[in-house]
N, C-alpha and C. Protein backbone atom coordinates (compact mmCIF):
# COMPACT_ATOMS: atom_id res chain seq x y z
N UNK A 1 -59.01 44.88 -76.85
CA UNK A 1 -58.37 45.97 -76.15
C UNK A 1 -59.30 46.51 -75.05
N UNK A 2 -60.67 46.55 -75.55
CA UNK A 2 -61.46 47.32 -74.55
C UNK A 2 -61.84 45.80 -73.26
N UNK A 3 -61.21 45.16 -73.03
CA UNK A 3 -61.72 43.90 -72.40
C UNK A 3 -60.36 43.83 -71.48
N UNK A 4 -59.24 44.39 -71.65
CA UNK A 4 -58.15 44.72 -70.76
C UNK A 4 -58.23 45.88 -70.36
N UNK A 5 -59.06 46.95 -70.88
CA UNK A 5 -59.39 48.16 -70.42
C UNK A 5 -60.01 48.17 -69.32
N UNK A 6 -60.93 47.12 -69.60
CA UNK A 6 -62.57 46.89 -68.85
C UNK A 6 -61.21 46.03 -67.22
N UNK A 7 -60.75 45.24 -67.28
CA UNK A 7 -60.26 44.48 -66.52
C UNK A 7 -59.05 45.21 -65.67
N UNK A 8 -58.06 45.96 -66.51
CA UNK A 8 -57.44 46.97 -65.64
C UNK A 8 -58.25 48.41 -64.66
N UNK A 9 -58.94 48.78 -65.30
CA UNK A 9 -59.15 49.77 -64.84
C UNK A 9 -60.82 49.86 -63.92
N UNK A 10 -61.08 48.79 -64.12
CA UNK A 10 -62.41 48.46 -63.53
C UNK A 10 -64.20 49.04 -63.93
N UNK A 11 -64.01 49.20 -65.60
CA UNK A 11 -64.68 49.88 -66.32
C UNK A 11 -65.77 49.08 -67.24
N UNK A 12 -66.62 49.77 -67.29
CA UNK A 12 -68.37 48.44 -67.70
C UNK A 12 -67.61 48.67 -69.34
N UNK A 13 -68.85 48.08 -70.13
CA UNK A 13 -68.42 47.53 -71.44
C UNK A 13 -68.27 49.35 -72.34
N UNK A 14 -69.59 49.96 -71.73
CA UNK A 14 -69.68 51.62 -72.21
C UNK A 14 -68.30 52.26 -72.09
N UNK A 15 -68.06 52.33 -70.65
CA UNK A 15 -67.02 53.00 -70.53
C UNK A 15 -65.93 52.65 -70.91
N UNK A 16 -65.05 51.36 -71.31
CA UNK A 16 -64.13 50.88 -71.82
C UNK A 16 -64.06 51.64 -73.08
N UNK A 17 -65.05 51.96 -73.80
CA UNK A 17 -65.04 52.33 -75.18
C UNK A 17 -65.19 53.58 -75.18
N UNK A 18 -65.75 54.12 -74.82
CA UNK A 18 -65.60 55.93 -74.29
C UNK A 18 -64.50 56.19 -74.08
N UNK A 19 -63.36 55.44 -72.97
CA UNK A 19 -62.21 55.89 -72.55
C UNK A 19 -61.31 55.82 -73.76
N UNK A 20 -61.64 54.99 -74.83
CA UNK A 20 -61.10 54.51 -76.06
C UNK A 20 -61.13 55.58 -76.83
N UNK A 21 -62.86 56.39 -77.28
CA UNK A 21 -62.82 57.39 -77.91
C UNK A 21 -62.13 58.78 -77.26
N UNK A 22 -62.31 58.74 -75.88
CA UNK A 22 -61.45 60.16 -75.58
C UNK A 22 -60.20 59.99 -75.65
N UNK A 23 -59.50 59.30 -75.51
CA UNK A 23 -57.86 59.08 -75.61
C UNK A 23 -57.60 59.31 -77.23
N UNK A 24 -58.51 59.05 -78.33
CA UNK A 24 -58.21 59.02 -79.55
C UNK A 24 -58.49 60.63 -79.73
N UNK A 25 -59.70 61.62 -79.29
CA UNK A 25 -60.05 62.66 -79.82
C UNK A 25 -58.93 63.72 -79.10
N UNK A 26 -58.71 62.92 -77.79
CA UNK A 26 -57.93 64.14 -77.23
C UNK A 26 -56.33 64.12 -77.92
N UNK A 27 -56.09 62.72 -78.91
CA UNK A 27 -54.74 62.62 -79.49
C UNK A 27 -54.66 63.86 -80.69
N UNK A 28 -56.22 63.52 -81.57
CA UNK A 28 -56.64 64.80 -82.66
C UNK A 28 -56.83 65.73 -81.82
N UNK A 29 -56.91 66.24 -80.94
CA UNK A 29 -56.70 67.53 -80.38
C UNK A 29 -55.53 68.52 -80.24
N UNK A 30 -54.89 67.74 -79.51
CA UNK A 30 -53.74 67.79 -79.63
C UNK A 30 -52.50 67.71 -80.58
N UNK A 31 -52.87 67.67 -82.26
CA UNK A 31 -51.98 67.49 -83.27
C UNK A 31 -52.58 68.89 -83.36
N UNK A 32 -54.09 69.36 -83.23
CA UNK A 32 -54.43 70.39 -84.19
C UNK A 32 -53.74 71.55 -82.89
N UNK A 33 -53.15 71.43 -81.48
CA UNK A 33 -53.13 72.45 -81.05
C UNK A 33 -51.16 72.45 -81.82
N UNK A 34 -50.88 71.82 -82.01
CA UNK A 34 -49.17 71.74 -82.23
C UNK A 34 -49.12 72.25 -83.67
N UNK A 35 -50.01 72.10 -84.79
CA UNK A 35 -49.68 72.51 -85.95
C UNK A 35 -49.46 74.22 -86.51
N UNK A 36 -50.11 74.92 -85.81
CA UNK A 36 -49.93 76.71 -85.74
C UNK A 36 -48.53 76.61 -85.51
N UNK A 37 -47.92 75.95 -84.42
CA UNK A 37 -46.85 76.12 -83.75
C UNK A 37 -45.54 75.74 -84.99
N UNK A 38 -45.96 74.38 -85.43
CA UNK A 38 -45.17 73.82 -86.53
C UNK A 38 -44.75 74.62 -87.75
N UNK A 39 -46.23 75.53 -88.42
CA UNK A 39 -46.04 76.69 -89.40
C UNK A 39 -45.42 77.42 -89.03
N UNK A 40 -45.06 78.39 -87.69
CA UNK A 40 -44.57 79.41 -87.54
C UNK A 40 -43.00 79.05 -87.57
N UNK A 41 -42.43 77.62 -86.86
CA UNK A 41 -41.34 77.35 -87.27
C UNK A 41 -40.73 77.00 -88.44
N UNK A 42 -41.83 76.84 -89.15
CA UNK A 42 -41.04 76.07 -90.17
C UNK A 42 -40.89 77.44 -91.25
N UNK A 43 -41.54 78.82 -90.75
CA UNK A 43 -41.75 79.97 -91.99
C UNK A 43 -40.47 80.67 -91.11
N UNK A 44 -40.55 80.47 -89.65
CA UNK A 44 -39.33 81.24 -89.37
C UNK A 44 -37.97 80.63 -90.21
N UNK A 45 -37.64 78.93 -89.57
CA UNK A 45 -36.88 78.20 -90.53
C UNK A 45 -36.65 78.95 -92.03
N UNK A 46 -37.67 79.37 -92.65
CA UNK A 46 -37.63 79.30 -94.60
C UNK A 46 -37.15 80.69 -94.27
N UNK A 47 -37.46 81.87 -93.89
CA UNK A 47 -36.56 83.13 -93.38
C UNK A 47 -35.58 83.19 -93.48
N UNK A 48 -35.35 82.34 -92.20
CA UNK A 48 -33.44 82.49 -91.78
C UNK A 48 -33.06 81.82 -92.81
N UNK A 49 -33.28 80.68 -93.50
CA UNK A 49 -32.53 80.45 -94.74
C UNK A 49 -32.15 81.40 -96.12
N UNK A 50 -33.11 82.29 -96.42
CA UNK A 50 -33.18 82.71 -96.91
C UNK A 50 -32.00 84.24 -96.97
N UNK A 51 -32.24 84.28 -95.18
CA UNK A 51 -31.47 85.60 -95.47
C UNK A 51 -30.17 84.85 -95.27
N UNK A 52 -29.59 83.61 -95.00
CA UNK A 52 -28.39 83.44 -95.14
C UNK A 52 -28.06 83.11 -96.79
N UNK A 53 -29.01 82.48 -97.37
CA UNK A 53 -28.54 82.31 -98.79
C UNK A 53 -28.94 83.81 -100.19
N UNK A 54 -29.39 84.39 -99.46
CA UNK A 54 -29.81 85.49 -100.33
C UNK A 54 -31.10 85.43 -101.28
N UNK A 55 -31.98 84.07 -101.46
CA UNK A 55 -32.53 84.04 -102.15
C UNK A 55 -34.07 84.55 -101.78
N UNK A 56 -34.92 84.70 -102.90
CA UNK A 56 -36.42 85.17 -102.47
C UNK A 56 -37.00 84.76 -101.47
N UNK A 57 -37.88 85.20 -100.67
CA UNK A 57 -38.57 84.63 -99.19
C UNK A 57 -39.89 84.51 -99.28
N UNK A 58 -40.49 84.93 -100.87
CA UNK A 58 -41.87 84.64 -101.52
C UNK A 58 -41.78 83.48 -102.12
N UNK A 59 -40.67 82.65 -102.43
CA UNK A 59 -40.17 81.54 -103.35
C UNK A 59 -41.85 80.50 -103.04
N UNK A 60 -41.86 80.33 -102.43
CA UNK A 60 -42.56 79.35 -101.83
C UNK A 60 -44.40 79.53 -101.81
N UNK A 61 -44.48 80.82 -101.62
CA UNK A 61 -46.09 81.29 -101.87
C UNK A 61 -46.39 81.35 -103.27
N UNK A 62 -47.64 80.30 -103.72
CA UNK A 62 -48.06 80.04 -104.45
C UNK A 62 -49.01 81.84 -105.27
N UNK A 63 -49.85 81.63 -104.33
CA UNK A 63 -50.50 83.16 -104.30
C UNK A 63 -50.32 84.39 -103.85
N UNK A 64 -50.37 85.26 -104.22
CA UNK A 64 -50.07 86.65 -103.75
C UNK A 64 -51.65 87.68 -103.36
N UNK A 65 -51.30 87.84 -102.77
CA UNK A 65 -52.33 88.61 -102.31
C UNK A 65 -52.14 90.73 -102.27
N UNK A 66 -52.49 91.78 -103.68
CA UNK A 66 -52.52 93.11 -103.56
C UNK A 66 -52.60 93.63 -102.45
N UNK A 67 -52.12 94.11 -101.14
CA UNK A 67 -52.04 94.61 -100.18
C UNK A 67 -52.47 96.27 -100.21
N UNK A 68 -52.62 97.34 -99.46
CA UNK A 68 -53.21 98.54 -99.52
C UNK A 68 -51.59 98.83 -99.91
N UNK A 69 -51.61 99.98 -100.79
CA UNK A 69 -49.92 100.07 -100.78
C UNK A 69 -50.02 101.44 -100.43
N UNK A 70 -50.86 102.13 -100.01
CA UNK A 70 -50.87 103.54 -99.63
C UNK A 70 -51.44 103.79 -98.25
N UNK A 71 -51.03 104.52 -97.42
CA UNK A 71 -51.70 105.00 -96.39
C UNK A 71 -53.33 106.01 -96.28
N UNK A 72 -54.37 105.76 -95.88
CA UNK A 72 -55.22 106.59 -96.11
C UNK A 72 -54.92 107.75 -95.82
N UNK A 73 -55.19 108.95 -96.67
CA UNK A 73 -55.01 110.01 -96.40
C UNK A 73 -53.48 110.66 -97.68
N UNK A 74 -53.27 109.58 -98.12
CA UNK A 74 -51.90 109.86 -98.79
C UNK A 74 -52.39 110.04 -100.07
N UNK A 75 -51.45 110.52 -100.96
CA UNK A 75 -51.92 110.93 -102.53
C UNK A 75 -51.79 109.31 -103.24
N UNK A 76 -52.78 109.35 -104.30
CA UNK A 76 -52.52 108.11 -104.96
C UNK A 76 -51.81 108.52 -106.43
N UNK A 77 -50.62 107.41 -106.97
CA UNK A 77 -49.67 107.91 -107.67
C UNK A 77 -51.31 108.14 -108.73
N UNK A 78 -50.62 108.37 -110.32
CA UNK A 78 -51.60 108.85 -111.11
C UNK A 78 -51.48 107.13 -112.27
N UNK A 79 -53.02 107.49 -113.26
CA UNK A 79 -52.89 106.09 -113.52
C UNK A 79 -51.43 105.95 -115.07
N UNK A 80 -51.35 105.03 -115.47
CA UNK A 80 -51.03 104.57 -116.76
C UNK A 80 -51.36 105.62 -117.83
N UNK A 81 -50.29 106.28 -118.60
CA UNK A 81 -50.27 106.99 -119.62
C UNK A 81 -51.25 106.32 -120.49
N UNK A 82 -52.93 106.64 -120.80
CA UNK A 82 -53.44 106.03 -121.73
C UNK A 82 -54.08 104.51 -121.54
N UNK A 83 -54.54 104.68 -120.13
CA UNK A 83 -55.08 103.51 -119.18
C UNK A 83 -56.13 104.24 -118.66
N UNK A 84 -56.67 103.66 -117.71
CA UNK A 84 -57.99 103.38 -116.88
C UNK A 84 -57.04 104.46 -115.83
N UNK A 85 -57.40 104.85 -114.90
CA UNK A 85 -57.06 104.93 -113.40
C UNK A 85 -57.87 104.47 -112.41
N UNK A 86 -58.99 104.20 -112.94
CA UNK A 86 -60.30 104.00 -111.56
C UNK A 86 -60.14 101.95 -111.56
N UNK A 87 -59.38 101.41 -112.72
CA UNK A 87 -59.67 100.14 -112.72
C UNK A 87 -58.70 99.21 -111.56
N UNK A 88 -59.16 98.49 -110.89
CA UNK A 88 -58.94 98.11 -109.49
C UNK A 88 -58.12 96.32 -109.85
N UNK A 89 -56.67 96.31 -108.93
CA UNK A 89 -55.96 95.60 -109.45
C UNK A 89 -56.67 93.92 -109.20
N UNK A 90 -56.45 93.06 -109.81
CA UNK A 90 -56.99 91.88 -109.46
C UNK A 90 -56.60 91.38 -108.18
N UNK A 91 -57.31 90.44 -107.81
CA UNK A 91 -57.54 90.27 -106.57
C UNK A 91 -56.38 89.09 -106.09
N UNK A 92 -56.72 88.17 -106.68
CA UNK A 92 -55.76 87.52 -106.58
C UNK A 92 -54.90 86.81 -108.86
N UNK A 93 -53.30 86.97 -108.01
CA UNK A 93 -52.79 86.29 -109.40
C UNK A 93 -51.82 85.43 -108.76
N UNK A 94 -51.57 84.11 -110.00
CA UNK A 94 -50.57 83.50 -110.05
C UNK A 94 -48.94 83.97 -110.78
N UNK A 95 -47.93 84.09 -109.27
CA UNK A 95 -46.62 84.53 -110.38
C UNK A 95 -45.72 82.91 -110.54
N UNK A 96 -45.09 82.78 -112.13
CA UNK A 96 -44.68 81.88 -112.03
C UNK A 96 -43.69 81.57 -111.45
């Protein structure tokens, strides 16, 4: 291949093969710039399905991640009748 490279394009034995590796890195370049793009469609996709079929839109996330559920500055509810209150929710869990 690099010997029709070398012959079309008028390129020494180095450069035949260079032009070889940039055409290949700039191909992996270019998958990694399209894949962000691919997730966002494919989560918009799982959305709109969702709100047409009614079903969960977490279906699919393995992990969950505790989010702040209060605004700073806001009251925090009080703890568990006969619990901890200071004990801090896990970080991450699996729901089945």
């Amino acid at each position: 291949m690099t010997k029709k490279l070398q012959h079309i394009f008028a390129l020494s034995e180095k450069g035949a093969k260079d032009l070889v590796k940039a055409v290949f890195w700039c191909f992996v370049c270019n998958l990694a710039l399209m894949f962000p793009v691919g997730a966002v469609l494919f989560t918009v996709q799982h959305l709109l399905g969702c709100l047409e079929g009614g079903s969960d839109p977490m279906a699919l996330v393995p992990v969950r991640l505790p989010l702040h559920r209060h605004l700073p500055g806001e009251r925090q509810p009080p703890g568990e009748p006969g619990g901890d209150a200071a004990q801090a929710p896990p970080v991450l869990f699996w729901e089945p």
